[in-house]
PDB file of N, CA and C in Angstrom:
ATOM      1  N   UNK A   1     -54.278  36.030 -21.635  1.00  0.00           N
ATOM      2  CA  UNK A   1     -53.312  35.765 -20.589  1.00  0.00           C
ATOM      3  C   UNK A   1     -52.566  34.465 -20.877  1.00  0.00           C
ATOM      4  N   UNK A   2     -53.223  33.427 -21.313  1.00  0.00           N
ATOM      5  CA  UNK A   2     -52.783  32.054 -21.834  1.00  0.00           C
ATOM      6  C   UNK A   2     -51.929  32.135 -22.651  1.00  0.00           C
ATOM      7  N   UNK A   3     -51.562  32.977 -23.642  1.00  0.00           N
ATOM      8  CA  UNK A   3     -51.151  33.224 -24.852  1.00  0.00           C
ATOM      9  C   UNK A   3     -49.818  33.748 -24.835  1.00  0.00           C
ATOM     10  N   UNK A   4     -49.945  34.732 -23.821  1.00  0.00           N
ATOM     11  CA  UNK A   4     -49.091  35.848 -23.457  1.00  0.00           C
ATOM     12  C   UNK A   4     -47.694  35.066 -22.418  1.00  0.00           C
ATOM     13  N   UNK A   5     -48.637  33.591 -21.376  1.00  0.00           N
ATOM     14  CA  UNK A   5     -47.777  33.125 -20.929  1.00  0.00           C
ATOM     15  C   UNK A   5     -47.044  31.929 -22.057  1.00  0.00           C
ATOM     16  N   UNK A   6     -47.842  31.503 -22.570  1.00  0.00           N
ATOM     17  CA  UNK A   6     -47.206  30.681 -23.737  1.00  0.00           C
ATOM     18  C   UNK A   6     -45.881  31.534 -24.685  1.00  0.00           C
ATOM     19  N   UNK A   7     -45.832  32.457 -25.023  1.00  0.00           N
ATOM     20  CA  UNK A   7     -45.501  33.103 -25.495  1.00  0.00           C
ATOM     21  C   UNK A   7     -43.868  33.514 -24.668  1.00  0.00           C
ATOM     22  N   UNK A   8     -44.201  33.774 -23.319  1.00  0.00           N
ATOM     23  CA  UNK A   8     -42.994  34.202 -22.381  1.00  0.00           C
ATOM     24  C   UNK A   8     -42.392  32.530 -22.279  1.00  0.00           C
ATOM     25  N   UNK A   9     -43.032  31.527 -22.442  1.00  0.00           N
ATOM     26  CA  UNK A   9     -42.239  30.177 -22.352  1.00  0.00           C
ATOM     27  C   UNK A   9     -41.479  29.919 -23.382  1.00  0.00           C
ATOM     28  N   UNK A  10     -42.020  30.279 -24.436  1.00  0.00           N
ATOM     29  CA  UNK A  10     -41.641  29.719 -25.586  1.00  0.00           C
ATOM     30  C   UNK A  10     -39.967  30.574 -25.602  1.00  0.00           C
ATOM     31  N   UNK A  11     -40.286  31.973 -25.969  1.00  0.00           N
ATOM     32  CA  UNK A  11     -39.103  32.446 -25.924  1.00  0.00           C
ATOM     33  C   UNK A  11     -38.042  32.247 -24.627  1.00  0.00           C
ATOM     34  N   UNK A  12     -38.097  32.147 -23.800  1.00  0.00           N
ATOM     35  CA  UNK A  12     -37.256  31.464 -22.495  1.00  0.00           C
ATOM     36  C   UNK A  12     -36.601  30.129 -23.246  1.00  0.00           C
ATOM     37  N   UNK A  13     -37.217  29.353 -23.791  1.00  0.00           N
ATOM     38  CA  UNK A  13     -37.146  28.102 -23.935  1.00  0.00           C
ATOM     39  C   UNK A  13     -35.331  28.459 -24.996  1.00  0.00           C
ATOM     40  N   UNK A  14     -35.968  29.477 -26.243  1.00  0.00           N
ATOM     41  CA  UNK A  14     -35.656  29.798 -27.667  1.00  0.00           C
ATOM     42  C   UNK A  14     -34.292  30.375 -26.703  1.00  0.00           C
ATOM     43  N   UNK A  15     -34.517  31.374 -25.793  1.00  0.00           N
ATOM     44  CA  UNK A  15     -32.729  31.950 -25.604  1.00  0.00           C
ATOM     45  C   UNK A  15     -31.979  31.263 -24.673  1.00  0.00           C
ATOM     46  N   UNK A  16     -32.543  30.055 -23.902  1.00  0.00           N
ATOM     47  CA  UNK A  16     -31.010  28.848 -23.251  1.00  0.00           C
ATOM     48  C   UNK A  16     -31.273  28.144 -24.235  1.00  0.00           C
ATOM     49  N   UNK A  17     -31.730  27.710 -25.306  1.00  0.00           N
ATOM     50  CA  UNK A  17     -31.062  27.068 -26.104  1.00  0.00           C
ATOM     51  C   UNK A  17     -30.136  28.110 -27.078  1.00  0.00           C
ATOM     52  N   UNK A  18     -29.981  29.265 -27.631  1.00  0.00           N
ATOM     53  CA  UNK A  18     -29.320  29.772 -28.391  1.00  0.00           C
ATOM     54  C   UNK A  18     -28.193  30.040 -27.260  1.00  0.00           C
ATOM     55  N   UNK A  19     -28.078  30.115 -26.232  1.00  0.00           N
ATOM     56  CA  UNK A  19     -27.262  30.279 -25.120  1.00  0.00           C
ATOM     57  C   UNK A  19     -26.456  29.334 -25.190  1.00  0.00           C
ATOM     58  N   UNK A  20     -26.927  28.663 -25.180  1.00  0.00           N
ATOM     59  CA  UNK A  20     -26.459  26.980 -24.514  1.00  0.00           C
ATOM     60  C   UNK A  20     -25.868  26.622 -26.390  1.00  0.00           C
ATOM     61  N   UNK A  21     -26.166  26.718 -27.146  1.00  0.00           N
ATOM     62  CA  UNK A  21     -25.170  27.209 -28.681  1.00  0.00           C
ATOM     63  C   UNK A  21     -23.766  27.506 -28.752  1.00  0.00           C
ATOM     64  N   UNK A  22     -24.217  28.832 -28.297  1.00  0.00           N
ATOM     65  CA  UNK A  22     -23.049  29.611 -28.004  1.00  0.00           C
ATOM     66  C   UNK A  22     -22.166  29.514 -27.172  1.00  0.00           C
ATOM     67  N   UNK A  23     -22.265  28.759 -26.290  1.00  0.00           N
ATOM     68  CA  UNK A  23     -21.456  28.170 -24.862  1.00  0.00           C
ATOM     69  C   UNK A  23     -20.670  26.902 -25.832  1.00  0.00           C
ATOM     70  N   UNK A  24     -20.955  26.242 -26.739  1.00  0.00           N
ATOM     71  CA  UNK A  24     -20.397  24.850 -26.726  1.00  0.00           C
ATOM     72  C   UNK A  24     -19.394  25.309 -28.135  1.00  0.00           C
ATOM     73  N   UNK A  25     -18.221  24.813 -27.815  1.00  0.00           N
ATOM     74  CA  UNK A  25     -17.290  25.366 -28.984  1.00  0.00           C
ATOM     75  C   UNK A  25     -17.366  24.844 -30.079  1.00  0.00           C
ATOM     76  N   UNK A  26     -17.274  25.522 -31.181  1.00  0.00           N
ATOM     77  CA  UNK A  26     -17.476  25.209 -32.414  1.00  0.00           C
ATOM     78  C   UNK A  26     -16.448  23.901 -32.956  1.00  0.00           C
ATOM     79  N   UNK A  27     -14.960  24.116 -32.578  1.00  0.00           N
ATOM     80  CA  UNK A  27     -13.807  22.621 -33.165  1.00  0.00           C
ATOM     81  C   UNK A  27     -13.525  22.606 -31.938  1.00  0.00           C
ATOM     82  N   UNK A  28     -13.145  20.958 -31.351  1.00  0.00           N
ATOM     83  CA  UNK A  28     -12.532  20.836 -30.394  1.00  0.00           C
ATOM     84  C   UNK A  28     -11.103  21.297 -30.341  1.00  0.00           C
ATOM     85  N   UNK A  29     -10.415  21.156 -29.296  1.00  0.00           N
ATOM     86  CA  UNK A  29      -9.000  21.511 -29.671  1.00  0.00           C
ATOM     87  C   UNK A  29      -8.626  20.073 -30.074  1.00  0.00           C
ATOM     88  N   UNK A  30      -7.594  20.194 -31.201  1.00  0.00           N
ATOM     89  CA  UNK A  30      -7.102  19.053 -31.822  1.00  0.00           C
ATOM     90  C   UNK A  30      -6.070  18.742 -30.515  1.00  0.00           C
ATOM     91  N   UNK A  31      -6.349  17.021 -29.989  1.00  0.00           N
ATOM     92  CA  UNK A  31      -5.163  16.824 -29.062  1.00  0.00           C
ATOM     93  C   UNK A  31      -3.828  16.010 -29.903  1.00  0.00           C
ATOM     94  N   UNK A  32      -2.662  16.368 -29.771  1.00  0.00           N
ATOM     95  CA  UNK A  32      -1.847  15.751 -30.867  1.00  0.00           C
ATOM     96  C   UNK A  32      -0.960  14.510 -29.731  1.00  0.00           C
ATOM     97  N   UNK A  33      -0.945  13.514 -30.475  1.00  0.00           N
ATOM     98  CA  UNK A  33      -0.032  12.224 -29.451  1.00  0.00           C
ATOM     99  C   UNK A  33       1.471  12.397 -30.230  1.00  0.00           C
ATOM    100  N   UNK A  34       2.626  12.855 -28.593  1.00  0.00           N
ATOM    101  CA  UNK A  34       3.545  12.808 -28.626  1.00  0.00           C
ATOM    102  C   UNK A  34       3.991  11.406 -29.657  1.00  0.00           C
ATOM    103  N   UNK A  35       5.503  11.744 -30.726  1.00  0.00           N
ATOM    104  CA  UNK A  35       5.173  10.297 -31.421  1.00  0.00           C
ATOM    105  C   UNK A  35       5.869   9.242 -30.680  1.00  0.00           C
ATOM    106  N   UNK A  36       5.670   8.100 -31.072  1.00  0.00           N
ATOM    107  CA  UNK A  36       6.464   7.142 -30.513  1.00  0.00           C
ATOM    108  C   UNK A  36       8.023   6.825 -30.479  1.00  0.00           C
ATOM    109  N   UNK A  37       8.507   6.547 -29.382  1.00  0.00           N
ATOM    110  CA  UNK A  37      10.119   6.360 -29.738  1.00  0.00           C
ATOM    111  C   UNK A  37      10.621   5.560 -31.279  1.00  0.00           C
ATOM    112  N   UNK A  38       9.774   4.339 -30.769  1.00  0.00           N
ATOM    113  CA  UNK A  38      10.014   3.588 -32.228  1.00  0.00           C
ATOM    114  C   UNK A  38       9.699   4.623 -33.573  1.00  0.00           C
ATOM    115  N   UNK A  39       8.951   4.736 -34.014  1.00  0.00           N
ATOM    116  CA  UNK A  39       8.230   5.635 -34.774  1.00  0.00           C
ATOM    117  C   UNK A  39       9.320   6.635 -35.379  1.00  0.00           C
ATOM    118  N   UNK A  40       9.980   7.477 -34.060  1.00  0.00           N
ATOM    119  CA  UNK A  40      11.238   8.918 -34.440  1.00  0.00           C
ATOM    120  C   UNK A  40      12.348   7.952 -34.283  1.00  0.00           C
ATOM    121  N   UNK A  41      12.462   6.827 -33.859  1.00  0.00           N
ATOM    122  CA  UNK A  41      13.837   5.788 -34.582  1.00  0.00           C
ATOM    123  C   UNK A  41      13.851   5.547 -35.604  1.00  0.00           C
ATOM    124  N   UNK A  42      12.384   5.148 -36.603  1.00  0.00           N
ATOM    125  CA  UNK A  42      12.188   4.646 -37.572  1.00  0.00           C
ATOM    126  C   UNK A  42      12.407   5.504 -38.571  1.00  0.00           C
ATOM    127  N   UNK A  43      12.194   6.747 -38.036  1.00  0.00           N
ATOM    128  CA  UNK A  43      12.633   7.566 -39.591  1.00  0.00           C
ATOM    129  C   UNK A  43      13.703   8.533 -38.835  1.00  0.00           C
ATOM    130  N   UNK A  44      14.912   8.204 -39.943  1.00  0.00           N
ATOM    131  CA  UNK A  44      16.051   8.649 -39.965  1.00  0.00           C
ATOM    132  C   UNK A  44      16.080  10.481 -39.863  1.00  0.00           C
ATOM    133  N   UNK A  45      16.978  11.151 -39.437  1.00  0.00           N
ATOM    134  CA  UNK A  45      17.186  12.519 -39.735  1.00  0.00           C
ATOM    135  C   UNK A  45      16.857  12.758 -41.111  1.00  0.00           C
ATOM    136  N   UNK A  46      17.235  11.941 -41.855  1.00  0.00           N
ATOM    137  CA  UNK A  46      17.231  12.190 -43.678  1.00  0.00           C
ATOM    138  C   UNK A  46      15.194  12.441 -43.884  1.00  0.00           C
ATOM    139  N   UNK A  47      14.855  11.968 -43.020  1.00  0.00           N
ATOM    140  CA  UNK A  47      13.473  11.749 -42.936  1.00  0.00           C
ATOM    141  C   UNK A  47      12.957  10.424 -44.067  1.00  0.00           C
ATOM    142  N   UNK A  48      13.760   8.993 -43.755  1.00  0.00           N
ATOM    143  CA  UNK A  48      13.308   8.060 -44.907  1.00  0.00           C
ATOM    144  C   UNK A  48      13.180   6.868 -43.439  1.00  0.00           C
ATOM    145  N   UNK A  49      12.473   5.825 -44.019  1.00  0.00           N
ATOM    146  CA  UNK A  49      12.481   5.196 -42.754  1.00  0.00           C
ATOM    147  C   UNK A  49      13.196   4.000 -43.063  1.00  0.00           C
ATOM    148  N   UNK A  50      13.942   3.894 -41.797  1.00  0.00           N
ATOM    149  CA  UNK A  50      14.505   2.499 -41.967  1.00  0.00           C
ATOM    150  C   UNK A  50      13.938   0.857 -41.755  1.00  0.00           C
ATOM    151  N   UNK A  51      14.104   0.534 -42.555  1.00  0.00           N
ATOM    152  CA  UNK A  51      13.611  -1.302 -43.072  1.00  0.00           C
ATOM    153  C   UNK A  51      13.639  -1.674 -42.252  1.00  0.00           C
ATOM    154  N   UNK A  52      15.162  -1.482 -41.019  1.00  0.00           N
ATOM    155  CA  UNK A  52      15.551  -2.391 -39.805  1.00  0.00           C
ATOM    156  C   UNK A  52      14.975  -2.103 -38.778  1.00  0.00           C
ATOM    157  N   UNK A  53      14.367  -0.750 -38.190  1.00  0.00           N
ATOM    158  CA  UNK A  53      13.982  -0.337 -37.085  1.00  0.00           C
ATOM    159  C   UNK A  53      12.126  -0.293 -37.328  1.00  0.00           C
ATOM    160  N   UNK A  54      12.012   0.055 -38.597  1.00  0.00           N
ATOM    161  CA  UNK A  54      10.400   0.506 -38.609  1.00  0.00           C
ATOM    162  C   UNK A  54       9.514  -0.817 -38.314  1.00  0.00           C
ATOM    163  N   UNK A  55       8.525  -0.473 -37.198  1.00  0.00           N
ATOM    164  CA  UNK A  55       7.443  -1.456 -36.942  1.00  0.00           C
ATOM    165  C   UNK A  55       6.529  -1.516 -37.999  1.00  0.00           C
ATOM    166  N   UNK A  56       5.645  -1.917 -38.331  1.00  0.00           N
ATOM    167  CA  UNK A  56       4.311  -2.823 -38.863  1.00  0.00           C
ATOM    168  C   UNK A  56       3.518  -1.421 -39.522  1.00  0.00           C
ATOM    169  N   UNK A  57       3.019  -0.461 -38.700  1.00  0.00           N
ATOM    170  CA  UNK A  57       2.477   0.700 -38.311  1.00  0.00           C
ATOM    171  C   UNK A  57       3.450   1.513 -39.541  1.00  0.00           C
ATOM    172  N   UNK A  58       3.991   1.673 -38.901  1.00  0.00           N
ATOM    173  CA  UNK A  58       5.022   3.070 -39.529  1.00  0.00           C
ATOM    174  C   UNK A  58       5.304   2.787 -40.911  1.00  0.00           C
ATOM    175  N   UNK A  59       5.917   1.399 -41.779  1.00  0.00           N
ATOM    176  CA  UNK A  59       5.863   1.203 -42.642  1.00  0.00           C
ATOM    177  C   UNK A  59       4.708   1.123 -43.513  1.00  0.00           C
ATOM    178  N   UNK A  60       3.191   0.896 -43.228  1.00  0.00           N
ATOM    179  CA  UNK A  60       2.106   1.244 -43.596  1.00  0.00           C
ATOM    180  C   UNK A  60       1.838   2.848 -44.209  1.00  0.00           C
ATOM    181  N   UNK A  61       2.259   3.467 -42.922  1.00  0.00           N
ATOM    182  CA  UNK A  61       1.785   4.585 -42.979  1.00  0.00           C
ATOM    183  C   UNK A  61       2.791   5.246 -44.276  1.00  0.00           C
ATOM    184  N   UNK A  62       4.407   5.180 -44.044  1.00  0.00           N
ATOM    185  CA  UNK A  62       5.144   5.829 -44.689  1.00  0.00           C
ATOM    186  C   UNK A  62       5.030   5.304 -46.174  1.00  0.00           C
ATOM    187  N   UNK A  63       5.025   4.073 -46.527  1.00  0.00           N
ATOM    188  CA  UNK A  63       5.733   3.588 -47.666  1.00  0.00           C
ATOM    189  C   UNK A  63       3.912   3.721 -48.699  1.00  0.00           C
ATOM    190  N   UNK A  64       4.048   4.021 -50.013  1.00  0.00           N
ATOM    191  CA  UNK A  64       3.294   3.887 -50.983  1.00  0.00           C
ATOM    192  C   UNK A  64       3.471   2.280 -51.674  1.00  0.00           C
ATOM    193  N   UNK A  65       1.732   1.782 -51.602  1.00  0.00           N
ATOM    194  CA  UNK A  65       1.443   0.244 -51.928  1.00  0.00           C
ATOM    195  C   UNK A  65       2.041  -0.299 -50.746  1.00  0.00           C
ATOM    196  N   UNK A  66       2.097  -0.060 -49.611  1.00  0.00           N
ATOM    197  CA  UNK A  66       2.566  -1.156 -48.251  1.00  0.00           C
ATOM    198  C   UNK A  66       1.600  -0.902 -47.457  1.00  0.00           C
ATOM    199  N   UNK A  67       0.638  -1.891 -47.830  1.00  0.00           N
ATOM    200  CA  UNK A  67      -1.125  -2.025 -47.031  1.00  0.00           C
ATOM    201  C   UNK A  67      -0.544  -3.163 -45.599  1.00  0.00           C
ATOM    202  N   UNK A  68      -1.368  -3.454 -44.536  1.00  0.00           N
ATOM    203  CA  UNK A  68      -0.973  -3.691 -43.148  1.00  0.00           C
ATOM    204  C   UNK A  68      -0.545  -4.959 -43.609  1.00  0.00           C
ATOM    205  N   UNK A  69      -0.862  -6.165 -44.559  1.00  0.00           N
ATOM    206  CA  UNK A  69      -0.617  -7.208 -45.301  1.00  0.00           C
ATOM    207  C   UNK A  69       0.981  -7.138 -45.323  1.00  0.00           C
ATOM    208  N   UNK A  70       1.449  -5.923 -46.221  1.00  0.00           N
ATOM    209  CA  UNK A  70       2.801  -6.009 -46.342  1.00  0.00           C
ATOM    210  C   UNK A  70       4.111  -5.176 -45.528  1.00  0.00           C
ATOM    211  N   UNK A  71       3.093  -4.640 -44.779  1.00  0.00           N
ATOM    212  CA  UNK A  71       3.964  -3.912 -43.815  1.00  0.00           C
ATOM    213  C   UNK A  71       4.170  -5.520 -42.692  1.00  0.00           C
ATOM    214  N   UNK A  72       3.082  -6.184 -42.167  1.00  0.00           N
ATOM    215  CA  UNK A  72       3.441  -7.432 -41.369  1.00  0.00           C
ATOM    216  C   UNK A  72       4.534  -8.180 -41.606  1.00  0.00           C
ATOM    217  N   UNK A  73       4.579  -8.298 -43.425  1.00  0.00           N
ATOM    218  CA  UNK A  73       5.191  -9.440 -44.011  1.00  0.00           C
ATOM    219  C   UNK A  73       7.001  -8.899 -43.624  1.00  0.00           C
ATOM    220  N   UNK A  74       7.277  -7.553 -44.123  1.00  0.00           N
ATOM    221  CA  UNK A  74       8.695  -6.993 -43.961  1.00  0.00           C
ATOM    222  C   UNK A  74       8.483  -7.051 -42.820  1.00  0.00           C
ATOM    223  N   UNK A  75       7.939  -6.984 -41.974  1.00  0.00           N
ATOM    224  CA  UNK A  75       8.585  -7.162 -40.447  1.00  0.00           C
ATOM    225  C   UNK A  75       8.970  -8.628 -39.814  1.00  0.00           C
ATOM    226  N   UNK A  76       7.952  -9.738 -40.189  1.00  0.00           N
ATOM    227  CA  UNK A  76       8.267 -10.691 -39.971  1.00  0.00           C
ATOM    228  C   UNK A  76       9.519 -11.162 -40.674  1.00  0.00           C
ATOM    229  N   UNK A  77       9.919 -10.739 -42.415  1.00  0.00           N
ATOM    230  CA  UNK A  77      10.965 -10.901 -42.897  1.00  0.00           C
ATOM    231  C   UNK A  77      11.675 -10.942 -42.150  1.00  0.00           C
ATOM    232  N   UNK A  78      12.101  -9.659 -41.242  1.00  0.00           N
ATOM    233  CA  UNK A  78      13.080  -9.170 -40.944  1.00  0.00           C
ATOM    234  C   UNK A  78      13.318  -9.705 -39.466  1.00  0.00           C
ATOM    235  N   UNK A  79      12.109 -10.234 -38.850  1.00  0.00           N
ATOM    236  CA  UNK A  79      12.445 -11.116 -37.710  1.00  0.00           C
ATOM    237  C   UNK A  79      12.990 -12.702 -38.332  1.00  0.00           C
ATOM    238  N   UNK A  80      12.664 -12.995 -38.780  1.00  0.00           N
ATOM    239  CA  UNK A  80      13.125 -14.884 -39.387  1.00  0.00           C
ATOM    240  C   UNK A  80      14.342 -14.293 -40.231  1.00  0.00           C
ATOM    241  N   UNK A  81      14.817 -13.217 -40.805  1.00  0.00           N
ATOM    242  CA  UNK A  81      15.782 -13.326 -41.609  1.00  0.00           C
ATOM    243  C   UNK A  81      16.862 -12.616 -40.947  1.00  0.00           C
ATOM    244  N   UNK A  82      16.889 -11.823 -40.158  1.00  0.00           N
ATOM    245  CA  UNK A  82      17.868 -10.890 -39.726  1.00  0.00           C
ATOM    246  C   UNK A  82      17.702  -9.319 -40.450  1.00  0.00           C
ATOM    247  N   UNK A  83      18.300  -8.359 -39.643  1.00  0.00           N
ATOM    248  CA  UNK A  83      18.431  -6.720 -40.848  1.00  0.00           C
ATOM    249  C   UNK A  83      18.904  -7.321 -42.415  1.00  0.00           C
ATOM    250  N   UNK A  84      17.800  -6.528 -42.901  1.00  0.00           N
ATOM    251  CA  UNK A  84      18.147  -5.939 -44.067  1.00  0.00           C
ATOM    252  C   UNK A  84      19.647  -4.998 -44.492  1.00  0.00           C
ATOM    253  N   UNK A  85      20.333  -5.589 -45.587  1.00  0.00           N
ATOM    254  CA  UNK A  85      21.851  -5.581 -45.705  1.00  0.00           C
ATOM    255  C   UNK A  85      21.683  -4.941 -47.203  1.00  0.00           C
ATOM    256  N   UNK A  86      20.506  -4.666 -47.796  1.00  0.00           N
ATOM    257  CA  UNK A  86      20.219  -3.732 -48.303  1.00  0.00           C
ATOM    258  C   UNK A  86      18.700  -2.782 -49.379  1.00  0.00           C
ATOM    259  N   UNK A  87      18.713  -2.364 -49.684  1.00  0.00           N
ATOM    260  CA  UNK A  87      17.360  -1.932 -50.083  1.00  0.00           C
ATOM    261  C   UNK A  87      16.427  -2.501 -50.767  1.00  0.00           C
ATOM    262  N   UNK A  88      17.614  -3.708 -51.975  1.00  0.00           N
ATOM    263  CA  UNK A  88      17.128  -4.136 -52.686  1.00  0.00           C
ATOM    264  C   UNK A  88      16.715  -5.764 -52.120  1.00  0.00           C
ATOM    265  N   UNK A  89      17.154  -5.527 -50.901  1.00  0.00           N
ATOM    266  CA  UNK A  89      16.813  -7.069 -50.499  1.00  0.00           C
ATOM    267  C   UNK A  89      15.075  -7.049 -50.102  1.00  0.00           C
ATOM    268  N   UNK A  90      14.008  -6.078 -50.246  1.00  0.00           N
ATOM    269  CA  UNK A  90      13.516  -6.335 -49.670  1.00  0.00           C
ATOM    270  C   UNK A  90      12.209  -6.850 -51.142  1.00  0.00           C
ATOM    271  N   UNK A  91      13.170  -7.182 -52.000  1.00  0.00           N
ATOM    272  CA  UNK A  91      12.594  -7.787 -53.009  1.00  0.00           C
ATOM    273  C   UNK A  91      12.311  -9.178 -52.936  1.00  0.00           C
ATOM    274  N   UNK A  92      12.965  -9.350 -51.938  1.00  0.00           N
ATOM    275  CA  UNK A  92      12.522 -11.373 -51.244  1.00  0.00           C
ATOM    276  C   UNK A  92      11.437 -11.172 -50.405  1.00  0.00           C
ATOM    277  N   UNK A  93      10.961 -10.323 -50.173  1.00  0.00           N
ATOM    278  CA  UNK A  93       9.664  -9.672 -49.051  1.00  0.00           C
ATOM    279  C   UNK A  93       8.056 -10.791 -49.760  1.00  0.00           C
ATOM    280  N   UNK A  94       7.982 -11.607 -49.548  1.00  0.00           N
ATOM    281  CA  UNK A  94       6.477 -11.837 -50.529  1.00  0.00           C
ATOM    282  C   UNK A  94       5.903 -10.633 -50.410  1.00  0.00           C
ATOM    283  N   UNK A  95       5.031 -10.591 -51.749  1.00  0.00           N
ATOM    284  CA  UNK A  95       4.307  -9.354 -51.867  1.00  0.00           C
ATOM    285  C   UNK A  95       4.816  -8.246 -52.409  1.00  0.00           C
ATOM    286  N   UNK A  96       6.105  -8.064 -52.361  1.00  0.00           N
ATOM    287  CA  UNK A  96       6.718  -6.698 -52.663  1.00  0.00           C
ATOM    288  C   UNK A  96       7.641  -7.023 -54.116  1.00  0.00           C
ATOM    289  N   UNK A  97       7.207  -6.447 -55.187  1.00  0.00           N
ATOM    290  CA  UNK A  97       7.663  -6.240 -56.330  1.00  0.00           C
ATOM    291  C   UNK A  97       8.541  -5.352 -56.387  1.00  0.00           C
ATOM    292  N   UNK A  98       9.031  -4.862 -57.948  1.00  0.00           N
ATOM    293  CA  UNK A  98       9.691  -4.195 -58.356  1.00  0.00           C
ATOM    294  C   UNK A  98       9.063  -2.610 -58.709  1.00  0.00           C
ATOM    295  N   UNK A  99       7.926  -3.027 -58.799  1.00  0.00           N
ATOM    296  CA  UNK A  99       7.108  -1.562 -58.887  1.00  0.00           C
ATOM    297  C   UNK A  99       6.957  -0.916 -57.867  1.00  0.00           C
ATOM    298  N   UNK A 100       7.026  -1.796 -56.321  1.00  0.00           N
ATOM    299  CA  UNK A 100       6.421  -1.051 -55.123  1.00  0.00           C
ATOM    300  C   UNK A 100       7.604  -0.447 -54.632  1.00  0.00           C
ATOM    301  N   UNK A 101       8.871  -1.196 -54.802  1.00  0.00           N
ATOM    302  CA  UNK A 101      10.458  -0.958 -54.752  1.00  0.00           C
ATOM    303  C   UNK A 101      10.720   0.133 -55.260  1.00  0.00           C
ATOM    304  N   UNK A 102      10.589   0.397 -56.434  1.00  0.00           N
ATOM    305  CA  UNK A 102      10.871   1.460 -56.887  1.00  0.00           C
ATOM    306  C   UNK A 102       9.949   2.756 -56.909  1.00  0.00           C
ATOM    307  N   UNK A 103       8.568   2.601 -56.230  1.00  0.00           N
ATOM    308  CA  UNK A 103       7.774   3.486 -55.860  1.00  0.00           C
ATOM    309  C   UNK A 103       8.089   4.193 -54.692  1.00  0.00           C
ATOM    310  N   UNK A 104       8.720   3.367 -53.890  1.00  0.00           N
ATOM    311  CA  UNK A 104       9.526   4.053 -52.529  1.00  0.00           C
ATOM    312  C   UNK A 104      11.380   4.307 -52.401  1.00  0.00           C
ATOM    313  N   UNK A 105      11.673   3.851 -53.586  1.00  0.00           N
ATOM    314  CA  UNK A 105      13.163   3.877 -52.597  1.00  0.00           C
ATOM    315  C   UNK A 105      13.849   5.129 -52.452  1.00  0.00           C
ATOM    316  N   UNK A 106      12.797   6.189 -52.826  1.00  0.00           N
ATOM    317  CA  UNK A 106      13.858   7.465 -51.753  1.00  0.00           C
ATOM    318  C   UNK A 106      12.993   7.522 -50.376  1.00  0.00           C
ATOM    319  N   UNK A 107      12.387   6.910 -50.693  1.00  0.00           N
ATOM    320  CA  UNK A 107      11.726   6.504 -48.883  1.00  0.00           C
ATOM    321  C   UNK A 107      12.035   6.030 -47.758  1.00  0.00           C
ATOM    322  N   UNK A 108      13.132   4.902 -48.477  1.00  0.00           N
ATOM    323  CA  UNK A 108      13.474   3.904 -47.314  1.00  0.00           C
ATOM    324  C   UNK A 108      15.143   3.998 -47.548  1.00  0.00           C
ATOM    325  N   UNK A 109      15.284   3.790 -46.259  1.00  0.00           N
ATOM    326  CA  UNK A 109      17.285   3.619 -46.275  1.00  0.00           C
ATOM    327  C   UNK A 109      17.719   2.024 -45.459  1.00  0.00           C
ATOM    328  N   UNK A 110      18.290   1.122 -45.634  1.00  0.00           N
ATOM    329  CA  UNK A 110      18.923   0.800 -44.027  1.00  0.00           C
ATOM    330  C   UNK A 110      20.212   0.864 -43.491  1.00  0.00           C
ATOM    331  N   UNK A 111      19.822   1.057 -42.342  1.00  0.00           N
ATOM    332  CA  UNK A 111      20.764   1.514 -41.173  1.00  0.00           C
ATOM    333  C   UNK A 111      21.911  -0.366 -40.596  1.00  0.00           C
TER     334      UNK A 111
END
């Protein structure tokens, strides 16, 4: 009788947990964040982003070799210096060479 009730526990136990499995969804739903205004300012229709509008963030993300270091630096550039007047100016950027320049410039435009 001991055995028999052990037995009816055990399996009770075994099907709300395979229950309780099957109840919990396998991927959440991916929630996606509307993008930021800045962000769909920053990159042009052409889909390249602009020097003058792009924040800190966005230039990180978009540009190849522009780690948060040099995404800060072109932004602050561009606050102490005024817009960028052209692509190649952003070769006064500390940090930013001729290799990283030319690793992006169908990337970037300015406006």
């Amino acid at each position: 009788m001991r055995t028999s009730s052990f037995h009816s526990l055990v399996f009770a136990l075994l099907t709300s947990l395979s229950l309780t499995a099957t109840a919990v969804p396998v991927n959440a739903p991916e929630v996606k964040n509307a993008p930021l205004v800045q962000d769909v300012a920053a990159m042009a229709q052409s889909g390249k982003v602009d020097l003058n509008s792009a924040d800190a963030p966005t230039l990180q993300r978009e540009l190849a070799g522009v780690g948060e270091a040099k995404a800060k630096a072109i932004v602050a550039y561009r606050e102490s210096n005024g817009a960028f007047a052209s692509v190649d100016e952003l070769l006064e950027v500390r940090g930013i060479g001729k290799a990283i320049l030319d690793r992006n410039r169908d990337r970037i435009e300015v406006n």
